[in-house]
Protein backbone atom coordinates (compact mmCIF):
# COMPACT_ATOMS: atom_id res chain seq x y z
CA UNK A 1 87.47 156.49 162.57
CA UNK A 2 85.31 154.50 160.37
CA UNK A 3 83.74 157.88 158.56
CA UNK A 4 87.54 158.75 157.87
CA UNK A 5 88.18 155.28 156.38
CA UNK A 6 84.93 155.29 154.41
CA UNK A 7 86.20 158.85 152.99
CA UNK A 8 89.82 157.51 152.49
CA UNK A 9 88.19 154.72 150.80
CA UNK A 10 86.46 156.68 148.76
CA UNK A 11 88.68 159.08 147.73
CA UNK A 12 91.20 156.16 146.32
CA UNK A 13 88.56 155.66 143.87
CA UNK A 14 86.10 153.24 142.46
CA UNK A 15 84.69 151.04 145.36
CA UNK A 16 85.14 147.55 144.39
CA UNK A 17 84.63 144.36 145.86
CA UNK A 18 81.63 142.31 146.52
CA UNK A 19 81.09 143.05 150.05
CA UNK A 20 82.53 145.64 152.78
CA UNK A 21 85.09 143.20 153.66
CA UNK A 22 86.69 142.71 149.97
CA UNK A 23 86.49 146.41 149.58
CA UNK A 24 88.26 147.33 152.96
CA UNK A 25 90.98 144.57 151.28
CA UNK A 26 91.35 146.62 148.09
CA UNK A 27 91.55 149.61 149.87
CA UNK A 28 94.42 148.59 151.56
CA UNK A 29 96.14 147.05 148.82
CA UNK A 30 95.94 150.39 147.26
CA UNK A 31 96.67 152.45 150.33
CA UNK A 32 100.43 150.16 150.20
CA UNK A 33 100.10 151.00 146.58
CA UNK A 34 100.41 154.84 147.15
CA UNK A 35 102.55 154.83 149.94
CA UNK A 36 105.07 152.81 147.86
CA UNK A 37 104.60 155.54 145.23
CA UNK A 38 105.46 158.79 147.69
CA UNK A 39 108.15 156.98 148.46
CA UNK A 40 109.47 156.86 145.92
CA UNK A 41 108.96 159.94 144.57
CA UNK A 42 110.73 161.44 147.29
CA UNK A 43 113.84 159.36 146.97
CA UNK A 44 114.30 160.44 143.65
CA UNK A 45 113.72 163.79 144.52
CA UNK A 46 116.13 163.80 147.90
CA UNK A 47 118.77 162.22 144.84
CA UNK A 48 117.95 164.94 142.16
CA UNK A 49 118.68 167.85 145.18
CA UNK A 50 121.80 166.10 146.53
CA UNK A 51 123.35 165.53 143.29
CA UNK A 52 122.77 169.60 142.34
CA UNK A 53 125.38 171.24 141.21
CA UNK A 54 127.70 168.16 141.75
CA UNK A 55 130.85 168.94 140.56
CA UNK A 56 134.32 166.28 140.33
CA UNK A 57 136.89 168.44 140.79
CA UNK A 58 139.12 166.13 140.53
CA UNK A 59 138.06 165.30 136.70
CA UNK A 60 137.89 169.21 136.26
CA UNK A 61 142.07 169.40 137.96
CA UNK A 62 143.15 166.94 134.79
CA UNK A 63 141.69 168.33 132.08
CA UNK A 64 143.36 172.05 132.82
């Protein structure tokens, strides 16, 4: 577990921090940071599919 943290770490980019400790800190508060982010991203998506093709009819019924 601690090799897939280091890479997880890693892979969120520069490591900063001081010590281990700070930088296990910042990688957390950036972990939140990208789950926020996917989030969402796939809100706005699920909105931008649901809303396809949305049509009023009843708007379209009054102007005819």
């Amino acid at each position: 577990m601690n090799k897939i943290w280091r890479i997880w770490a890693k892979a969120l980019g520069q490591k900063d921090g001081s010590n281990d400790r700070e930088s296990d800190i910042i990688a957390c508060i950036r972990t939140i940071i990208l789950i926020t982010y996917m989030v969402t991203n796939v809100a706005i998506v699920a909105n931008a599919v649901r809303h396809w093709n949305n049509i009023n009819y009843t708007q379209t019924e009054q102007l005819k």
